[in-house]
PDB file of N, CA and C in Angstrom:
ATOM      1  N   UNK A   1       0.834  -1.190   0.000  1.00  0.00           N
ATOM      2  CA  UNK A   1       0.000   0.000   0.000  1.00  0.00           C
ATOM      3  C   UNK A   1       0.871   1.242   0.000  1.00  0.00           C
ATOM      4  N   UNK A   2       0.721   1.876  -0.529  1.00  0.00           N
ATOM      5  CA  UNK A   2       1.236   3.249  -0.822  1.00  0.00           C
ATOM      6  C   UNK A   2       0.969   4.179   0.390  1.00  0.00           C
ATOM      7  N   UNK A   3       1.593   4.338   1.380  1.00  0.00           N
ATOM      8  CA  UNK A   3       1.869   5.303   2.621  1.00  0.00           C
ATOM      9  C   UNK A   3       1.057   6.471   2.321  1.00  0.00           C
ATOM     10  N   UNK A   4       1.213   7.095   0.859  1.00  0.00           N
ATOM     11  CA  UNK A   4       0.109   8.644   0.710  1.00  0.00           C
ATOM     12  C   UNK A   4      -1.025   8.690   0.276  1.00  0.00           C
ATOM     13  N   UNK A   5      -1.684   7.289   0.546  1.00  0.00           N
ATOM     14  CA  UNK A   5      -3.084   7.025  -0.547  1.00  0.00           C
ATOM     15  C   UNK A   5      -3.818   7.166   0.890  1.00  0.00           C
ATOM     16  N   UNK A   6      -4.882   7.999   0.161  1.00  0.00           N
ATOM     17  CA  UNK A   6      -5.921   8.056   0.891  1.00  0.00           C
ATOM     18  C   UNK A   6      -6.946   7.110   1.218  1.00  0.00           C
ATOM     19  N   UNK A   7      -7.861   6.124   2.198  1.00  0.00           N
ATOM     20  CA  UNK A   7      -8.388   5.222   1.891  1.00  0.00           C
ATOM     21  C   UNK A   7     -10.029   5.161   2.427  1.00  0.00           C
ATOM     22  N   UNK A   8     -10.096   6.746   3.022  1.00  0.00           N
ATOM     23  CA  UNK A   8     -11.313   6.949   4.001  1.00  0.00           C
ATOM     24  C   UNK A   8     -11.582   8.369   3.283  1.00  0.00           C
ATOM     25  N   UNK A   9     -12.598   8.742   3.268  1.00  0.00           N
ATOM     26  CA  UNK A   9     -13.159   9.732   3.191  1.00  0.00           C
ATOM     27  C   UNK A   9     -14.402  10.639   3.881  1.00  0.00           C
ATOM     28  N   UNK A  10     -14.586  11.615   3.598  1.00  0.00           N
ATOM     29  CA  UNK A  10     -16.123  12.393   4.428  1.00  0.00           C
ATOM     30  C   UNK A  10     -16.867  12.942   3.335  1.00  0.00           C
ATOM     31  N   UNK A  11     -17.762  12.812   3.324  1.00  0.00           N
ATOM     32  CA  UNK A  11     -18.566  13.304   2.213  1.00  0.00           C
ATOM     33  C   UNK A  11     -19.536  14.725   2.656  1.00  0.00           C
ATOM     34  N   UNK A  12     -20.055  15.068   2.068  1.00  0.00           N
ATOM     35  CA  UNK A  12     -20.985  16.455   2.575  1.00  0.00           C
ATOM     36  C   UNK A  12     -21.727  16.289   3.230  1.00  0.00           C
ATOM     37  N   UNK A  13     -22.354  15.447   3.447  1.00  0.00           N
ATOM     38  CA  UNK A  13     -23.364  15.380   5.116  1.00  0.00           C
ATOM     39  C   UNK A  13     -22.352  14.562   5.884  1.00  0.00           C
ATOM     40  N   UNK A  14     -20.847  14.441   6.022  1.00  0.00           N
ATOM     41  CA  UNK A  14     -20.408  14.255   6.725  1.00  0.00           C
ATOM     42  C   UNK A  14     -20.569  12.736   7.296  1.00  0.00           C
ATOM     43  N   UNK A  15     -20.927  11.596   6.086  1.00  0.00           N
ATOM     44  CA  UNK A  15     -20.537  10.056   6.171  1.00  0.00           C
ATOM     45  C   UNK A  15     -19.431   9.820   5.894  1.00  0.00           C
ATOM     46  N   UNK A  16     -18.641   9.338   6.616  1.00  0.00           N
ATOM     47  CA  UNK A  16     -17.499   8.233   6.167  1.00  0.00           C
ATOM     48  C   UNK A  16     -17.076   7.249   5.187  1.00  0.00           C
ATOM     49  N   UNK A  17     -16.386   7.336   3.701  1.00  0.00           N
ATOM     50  CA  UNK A  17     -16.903   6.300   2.937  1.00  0.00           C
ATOM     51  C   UNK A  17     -15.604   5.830   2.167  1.00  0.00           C
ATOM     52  N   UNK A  18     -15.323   5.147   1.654  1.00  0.00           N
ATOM     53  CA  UNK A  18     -13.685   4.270   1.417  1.00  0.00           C
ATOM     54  C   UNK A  18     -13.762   5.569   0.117  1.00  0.00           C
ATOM     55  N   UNK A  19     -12.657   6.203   0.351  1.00  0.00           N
ATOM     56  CA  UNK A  19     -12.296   6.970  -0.870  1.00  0.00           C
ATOM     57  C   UNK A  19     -12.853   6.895  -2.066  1.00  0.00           C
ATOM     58  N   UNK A  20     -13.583   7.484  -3.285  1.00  0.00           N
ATOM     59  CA  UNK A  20     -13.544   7.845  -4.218  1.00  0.00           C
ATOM     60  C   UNK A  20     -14.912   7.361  -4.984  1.00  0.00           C
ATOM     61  N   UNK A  21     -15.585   6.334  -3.359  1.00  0.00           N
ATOM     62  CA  UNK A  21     -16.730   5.589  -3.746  1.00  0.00           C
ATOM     63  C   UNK A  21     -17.833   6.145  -3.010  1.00  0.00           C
ATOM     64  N   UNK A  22     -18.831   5.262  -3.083  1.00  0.00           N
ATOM     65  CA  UNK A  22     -20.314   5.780  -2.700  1.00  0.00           C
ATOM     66  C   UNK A  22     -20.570   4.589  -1.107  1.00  0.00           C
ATOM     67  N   UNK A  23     -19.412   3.696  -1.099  1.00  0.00           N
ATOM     68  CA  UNK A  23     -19.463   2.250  -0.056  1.00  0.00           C
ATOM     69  C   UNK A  23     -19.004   3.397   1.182  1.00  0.00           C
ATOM     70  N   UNK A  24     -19.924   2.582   2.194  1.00  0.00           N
ATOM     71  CA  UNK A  24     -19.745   3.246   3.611  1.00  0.00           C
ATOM     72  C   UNK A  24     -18.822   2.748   4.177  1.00  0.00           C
ATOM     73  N   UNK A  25     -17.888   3.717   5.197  1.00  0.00           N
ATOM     74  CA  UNK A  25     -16.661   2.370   5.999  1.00  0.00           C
ATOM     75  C   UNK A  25     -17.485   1.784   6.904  1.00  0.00           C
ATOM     76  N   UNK A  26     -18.943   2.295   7.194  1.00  0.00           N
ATOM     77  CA  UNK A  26     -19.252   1.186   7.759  1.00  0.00           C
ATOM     78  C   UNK A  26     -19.553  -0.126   7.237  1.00  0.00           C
ATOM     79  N   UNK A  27     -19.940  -0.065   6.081  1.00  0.00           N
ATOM     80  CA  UNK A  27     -20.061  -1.467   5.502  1.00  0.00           C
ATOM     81  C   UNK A  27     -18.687  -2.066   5.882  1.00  0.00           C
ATOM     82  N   UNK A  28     -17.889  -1.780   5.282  1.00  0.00           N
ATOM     83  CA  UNK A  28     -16.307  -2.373   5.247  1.00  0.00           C
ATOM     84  C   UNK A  28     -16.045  -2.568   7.037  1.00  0.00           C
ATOM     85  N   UNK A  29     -16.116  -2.119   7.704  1.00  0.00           N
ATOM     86  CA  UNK A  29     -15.849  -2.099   8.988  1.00  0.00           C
ATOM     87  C   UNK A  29     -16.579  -3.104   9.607  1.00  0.00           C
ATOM     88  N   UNK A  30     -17.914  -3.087   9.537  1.00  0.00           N
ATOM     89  CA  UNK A  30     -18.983  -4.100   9.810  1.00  0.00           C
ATOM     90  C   UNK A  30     -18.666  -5.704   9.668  1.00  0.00           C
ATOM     91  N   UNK A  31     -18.247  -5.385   7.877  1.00  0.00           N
ATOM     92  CA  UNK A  31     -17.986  -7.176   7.842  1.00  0.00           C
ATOM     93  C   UNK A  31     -16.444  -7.794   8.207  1.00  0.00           C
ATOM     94  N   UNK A  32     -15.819  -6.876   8.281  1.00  0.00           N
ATOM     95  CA  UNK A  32     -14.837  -7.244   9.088  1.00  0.00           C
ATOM     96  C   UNK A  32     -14.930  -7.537  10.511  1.00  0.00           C
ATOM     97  N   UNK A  33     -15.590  -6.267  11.178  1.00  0.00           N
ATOM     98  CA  UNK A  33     -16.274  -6.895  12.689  1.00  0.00           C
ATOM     99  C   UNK A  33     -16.720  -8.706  12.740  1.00  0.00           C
ATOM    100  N   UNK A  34     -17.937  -9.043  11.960  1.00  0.00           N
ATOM    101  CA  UNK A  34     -18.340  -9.720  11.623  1.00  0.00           C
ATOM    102  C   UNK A  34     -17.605 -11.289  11.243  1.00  0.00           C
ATOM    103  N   UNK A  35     -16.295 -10.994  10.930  1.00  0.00           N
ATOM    104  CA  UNK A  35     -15.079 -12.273  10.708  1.00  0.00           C
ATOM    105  C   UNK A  35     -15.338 -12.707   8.887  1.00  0.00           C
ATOM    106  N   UNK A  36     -15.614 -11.551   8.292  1.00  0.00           N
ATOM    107  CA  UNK A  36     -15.279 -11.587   6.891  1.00  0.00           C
ATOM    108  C   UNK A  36     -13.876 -11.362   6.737  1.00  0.00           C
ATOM    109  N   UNK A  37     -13.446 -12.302   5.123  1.00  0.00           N
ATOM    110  CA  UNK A  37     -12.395 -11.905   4.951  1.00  0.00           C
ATOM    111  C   UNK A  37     -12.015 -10.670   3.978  1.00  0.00           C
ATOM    112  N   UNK A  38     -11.121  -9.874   3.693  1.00  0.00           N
ATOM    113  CA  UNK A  38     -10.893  -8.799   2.963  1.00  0.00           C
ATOM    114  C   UNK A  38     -11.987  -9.430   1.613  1.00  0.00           C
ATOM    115  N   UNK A  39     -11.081 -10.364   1.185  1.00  0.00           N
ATOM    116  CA  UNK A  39     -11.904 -10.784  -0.375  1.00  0.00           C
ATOM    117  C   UNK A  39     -12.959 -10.987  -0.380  1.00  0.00           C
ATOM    118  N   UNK A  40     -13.895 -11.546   1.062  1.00  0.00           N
ATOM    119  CA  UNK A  40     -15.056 -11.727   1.292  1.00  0.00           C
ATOM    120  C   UNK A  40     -15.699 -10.356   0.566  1.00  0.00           C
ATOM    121  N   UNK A  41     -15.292  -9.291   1.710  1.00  0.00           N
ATOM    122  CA  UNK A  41     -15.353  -7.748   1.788  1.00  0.00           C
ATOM    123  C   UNK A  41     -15.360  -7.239   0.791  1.00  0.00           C
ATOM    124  N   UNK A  42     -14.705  -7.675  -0.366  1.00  0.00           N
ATOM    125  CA  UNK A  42     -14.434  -7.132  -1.952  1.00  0.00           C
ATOM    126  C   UNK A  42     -15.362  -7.862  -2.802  1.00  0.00           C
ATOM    127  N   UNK A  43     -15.372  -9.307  -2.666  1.00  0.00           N
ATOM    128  CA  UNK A  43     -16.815  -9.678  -3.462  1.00  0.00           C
ATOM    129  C   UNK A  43     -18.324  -9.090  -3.164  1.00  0.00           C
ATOM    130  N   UNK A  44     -18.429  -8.645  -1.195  1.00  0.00           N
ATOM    131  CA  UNK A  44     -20.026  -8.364  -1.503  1.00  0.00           C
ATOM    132  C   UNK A  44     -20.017  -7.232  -2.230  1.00  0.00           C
ATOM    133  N   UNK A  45     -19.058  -6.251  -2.491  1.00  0.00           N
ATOM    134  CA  UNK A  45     -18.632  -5.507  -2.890  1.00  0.00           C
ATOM    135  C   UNK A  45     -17.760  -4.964  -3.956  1.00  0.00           C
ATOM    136  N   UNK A  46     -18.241  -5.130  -4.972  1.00  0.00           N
ATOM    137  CA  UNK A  46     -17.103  -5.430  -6.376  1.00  0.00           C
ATOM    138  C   UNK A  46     -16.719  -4.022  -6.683  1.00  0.00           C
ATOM    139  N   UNK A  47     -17.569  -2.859  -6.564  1.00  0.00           N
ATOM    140  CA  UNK A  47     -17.177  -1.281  -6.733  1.00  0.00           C
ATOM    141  C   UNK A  47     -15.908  -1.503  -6.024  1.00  0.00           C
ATOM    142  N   UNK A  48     -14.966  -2.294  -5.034  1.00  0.00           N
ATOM    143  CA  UNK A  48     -13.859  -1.907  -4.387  1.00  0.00           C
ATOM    144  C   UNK A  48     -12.839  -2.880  -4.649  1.00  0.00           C
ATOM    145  N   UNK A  49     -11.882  -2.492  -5.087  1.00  0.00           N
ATOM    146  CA  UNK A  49     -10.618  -3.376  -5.262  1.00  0.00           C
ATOM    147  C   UNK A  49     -10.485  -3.966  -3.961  1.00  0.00           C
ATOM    148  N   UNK A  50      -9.538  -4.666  -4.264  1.00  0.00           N
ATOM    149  CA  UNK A  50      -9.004  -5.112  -2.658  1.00  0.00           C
ATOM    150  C   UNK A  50      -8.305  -4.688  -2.383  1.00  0.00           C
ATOM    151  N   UNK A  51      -7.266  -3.607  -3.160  1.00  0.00           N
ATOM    152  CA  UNK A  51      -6.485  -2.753  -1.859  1.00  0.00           C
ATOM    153  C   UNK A  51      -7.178  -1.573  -1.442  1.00  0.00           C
ATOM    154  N   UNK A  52      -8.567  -1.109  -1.639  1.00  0.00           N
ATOM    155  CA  UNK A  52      -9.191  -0.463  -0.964  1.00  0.00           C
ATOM    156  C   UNK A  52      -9.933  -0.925  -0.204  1.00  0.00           C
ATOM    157  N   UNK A  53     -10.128  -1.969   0.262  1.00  0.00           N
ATOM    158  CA  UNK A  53     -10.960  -2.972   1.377  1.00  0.00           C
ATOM    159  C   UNK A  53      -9.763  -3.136   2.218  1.00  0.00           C
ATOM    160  N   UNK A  54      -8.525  -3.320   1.618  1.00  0.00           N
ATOM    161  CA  UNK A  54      -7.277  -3.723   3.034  1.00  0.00           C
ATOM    162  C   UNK A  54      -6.906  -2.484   3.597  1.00  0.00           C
ATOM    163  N   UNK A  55      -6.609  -1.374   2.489  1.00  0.00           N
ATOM    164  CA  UNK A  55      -7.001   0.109   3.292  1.00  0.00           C
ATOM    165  C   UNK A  55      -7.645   0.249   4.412  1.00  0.00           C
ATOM    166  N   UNK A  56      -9.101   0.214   4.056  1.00  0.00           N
ATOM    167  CA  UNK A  56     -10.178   0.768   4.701  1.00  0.00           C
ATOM    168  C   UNK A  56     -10.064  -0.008   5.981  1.00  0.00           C
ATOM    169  N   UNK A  57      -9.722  -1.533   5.928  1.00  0.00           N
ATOM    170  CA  UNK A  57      -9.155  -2.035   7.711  1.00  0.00           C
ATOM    171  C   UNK A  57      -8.053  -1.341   8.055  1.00  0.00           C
ATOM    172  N   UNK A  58      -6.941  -1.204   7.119  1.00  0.00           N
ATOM    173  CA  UNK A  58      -5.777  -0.742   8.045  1.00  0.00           C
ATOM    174  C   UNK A  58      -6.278   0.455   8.671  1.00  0.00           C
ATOM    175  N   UNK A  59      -7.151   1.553   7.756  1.00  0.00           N
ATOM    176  CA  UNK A  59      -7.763   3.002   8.376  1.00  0.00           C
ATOM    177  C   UNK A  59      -8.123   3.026   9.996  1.00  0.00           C
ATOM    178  N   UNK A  60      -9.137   1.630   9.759  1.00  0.00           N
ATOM    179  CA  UNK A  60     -10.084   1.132  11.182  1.00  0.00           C
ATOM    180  C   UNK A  60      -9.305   0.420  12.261  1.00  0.00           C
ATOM    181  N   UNK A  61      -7.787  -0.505  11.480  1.00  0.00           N
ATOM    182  CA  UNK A  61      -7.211  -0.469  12.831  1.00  0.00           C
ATOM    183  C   UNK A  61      -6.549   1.100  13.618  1.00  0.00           C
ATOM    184  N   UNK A  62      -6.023   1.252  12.490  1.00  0.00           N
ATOM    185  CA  UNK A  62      -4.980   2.438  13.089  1.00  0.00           C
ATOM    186  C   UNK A  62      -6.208   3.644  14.002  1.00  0.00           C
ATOM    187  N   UNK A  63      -7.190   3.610  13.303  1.00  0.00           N
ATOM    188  CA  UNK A  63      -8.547   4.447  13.983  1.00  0.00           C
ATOM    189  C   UNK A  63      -9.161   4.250  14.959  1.00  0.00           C
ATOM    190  N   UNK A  64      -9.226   2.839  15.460  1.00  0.00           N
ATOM    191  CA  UNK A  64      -9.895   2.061  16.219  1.00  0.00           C
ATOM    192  C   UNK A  64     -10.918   2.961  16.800  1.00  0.00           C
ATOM    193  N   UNK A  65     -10.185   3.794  17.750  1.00  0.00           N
ATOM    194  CA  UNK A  65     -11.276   4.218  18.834  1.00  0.00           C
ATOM    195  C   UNK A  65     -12.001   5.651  18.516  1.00  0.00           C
ATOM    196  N   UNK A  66     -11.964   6.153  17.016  1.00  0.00           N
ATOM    197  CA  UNK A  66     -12.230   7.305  16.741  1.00  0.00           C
ATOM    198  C   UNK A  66     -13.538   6.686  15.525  1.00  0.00           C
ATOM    199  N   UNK A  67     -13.123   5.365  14.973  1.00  0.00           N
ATOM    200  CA  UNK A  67     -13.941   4.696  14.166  1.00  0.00           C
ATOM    201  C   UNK A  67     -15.108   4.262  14.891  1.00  0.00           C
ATOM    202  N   UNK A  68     -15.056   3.898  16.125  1.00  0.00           N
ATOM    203  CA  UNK A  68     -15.787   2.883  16.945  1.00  0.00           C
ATOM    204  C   UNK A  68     -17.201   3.889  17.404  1.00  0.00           C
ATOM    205  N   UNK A  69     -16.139   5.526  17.609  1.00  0.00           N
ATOM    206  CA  UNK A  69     -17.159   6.501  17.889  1.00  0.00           C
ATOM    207  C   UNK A  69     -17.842   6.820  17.234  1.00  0.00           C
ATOM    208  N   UNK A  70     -17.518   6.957  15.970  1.00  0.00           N
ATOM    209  CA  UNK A  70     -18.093   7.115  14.833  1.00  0.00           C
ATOM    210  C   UNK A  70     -19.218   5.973  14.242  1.00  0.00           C
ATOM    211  N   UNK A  71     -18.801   5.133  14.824  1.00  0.00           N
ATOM    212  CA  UNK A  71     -20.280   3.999  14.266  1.00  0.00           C
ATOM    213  C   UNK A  71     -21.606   4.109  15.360  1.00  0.00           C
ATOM    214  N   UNK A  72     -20.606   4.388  16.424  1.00  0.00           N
ATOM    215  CA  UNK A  72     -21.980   4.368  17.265  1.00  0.00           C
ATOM    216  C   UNK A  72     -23.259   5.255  17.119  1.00  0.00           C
ATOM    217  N   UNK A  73     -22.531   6.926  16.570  1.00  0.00           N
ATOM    218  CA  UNK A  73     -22.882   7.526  16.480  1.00  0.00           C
ATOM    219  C   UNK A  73     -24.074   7.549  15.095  1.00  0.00           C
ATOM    220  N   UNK A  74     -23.767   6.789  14.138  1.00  0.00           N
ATOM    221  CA  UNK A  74     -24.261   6.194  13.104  1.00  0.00           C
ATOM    222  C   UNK A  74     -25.892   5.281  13.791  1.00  0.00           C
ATOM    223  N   UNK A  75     -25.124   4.515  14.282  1.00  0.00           N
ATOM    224  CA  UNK A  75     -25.843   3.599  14.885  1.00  0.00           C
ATOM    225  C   UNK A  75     -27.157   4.679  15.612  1.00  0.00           C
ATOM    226  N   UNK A  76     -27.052   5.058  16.511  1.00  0.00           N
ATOM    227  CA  UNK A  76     -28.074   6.712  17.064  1.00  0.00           C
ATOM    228  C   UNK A  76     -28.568   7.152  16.726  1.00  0.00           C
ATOM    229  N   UNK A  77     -28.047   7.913  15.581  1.00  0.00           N
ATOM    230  CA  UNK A  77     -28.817   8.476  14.707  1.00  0.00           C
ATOM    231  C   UNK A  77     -29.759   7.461  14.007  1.00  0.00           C
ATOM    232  N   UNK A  78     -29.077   6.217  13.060  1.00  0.00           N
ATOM    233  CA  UNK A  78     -30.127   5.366  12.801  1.00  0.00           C
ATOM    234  C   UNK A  78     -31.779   5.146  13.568  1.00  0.00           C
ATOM    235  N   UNK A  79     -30.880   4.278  14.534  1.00  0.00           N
ATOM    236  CA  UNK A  79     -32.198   4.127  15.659  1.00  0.00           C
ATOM    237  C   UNK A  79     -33.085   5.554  15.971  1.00  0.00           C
ATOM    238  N   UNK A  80     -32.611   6.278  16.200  1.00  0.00           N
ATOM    239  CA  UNK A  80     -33.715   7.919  16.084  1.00  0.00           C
ATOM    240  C   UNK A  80     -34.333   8.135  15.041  1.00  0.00           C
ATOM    241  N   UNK A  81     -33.692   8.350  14.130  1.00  0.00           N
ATOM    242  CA  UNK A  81     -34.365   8.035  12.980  1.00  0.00           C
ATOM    243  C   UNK A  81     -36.125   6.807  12.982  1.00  0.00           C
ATOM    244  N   UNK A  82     -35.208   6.096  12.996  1.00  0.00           N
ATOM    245  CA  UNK A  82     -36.288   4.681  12.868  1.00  0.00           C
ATOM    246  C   UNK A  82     -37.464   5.066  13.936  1.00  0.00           C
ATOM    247  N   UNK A  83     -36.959   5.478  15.299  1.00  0.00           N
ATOM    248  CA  UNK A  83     -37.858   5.447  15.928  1.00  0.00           C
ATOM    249  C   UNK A  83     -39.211   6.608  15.754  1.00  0.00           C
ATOM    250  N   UNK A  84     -38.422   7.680  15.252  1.00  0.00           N
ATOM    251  CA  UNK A  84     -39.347   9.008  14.659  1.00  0.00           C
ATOM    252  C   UNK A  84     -40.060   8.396  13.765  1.00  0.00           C
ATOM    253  N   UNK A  85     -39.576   7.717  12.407  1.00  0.00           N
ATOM    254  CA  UNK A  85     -40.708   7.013  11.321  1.00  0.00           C
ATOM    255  C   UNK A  85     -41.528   6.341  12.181  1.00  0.00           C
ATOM    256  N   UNK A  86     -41.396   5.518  12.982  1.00  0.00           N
ATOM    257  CA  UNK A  86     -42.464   4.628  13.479  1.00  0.00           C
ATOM    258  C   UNK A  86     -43.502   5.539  14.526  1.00  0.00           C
ATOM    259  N   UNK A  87     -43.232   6.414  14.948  1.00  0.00           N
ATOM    260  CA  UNK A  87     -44.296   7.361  15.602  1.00  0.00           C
ATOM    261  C   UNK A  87     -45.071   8.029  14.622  1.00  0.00           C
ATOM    262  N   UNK A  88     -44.765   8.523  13.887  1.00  0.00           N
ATOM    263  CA  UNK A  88     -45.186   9.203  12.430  1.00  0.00           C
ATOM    264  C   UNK A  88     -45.046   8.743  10.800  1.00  0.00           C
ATOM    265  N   UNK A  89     -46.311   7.115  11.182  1.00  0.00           N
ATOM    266  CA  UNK A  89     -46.035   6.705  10.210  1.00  0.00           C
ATOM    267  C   UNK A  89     -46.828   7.403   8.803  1.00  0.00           C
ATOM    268  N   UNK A  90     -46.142   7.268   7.898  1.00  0.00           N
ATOM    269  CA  UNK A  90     -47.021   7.798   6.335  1.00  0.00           C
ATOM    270  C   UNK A  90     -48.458   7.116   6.116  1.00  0.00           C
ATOM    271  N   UNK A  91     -48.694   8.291   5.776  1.00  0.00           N
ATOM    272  CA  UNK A  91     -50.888   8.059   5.464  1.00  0.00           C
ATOM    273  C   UNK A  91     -50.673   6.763   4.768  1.00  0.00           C
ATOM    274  N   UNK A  92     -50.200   6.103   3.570  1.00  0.00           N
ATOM    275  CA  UNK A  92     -49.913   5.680   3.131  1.00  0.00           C
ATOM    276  C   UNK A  92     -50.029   3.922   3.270  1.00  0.00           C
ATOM    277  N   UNK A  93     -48.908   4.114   4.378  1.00  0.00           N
ATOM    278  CA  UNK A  93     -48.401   2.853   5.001  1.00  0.00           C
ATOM    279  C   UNK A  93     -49.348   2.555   5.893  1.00  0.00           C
ATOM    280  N   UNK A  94     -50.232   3.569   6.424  1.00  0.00           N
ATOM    281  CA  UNK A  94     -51.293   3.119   7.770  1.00  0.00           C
ATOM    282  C   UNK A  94     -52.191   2.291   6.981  1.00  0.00           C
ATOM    283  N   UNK A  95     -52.669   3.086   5.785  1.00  0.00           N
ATOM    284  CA  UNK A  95     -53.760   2.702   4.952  1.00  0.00           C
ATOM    285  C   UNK A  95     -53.632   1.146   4.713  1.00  0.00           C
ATOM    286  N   UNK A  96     -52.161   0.857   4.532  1.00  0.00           N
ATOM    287  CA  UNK A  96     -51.873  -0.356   3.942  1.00  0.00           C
ATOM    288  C   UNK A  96     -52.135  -1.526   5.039  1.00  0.00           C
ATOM    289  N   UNK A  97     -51.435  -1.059   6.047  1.00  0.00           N
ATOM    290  CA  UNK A  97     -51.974  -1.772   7.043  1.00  0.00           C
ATOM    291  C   UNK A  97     -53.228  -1.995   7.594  1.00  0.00           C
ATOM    292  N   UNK A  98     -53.725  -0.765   7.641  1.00  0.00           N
ATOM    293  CA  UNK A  98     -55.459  -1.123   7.572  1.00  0.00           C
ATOM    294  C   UNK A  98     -55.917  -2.213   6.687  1.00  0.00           C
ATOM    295  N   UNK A  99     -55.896  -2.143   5.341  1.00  0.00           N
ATOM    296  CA  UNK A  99     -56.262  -2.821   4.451  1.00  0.00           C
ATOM    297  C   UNK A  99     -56.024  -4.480   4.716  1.00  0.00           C
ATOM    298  N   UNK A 100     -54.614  -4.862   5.111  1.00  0.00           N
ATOM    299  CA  UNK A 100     -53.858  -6.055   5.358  1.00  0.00           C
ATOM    300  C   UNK A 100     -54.772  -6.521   6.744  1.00  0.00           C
ATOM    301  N   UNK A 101     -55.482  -5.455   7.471  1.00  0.00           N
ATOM    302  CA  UNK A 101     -55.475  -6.134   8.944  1.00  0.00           C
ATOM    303  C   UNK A 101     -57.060  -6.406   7.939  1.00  0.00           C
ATOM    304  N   UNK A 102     -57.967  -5.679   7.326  1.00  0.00           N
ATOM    305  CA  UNK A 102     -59.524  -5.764   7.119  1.00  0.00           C
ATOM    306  C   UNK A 102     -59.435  -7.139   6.086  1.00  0.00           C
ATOM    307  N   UNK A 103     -58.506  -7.666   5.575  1.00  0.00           N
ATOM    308  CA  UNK A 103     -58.370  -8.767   4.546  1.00  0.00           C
ATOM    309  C   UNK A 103     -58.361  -9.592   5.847  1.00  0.00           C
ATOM    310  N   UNK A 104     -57.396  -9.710   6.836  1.00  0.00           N
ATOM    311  CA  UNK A 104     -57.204 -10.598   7.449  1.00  0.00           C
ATOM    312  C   UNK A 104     -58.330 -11.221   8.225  1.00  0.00           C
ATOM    313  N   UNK A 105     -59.012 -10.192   8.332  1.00  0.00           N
ATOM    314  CA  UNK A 105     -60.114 -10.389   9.187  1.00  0.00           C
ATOM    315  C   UNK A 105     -61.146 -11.197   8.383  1.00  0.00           C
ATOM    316  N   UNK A 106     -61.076 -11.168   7.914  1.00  0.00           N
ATOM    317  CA  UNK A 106     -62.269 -11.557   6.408  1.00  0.00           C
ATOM    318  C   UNK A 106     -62.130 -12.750   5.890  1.00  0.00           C
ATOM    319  N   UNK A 107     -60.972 -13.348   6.576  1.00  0.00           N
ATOM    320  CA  UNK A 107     -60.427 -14.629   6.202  1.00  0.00           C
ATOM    321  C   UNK A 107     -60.237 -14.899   4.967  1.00  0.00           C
ATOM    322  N   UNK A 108     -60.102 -14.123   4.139  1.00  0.00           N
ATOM    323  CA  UNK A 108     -59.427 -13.937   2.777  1.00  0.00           C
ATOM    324  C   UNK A 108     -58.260 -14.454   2.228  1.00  0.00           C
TER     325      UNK A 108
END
């Protein structure tokens, strides 16, 4: 690996993502958590060579505890997220469920 290559990036809302791509380091970080191997990591993932998947670990070792903050924080926001949609679900989706529960009932 080339010492001046960049292998992490920030994008404008400020995600984390393996240089030059649209792949999150959390993906890459994740399946490594997970006990994938790099190539594993590069097949679910073919947009990334594999020396940008061995990057993006070396990034997360050498990062460890600045990466770790950073997912959690991911992670938070997610779950807030999720939890706001589910209080305020779309007209939409209620309807649908209505519909699914009035079939069910109907023994349809």
């Amino acid at each position: 690996m080339d010492q001046g290559k960049t292998y992490v990036s920030v994008d404008d809302e400020g995600v984390r993502r393996v240089a030059g791509t649209r792949i999150s380091l959390d993906s890459v970080v994740i399946g490594f958590q997970q006990g994938h191997s790099p190539e594993e990591i590069q097949r679910n993932f073919p947009a990334l060579s594999l020396e940008q998947v061995y990057g993006t670990i070396a990034f997360y070792l050498a990062h460890r505890d600045e990466v770790e903050g950073y997912l959690r924080q991911q992670r938070e926001g997610w779950d807030s997220a999720r939890a706001e949609s589910e209080r305020t679900l779309n007209p939409a989706v209620e309807r649908l469920r209505k519909l699914r529960q009035d079939k069910a009932g109907t023994g349809r």
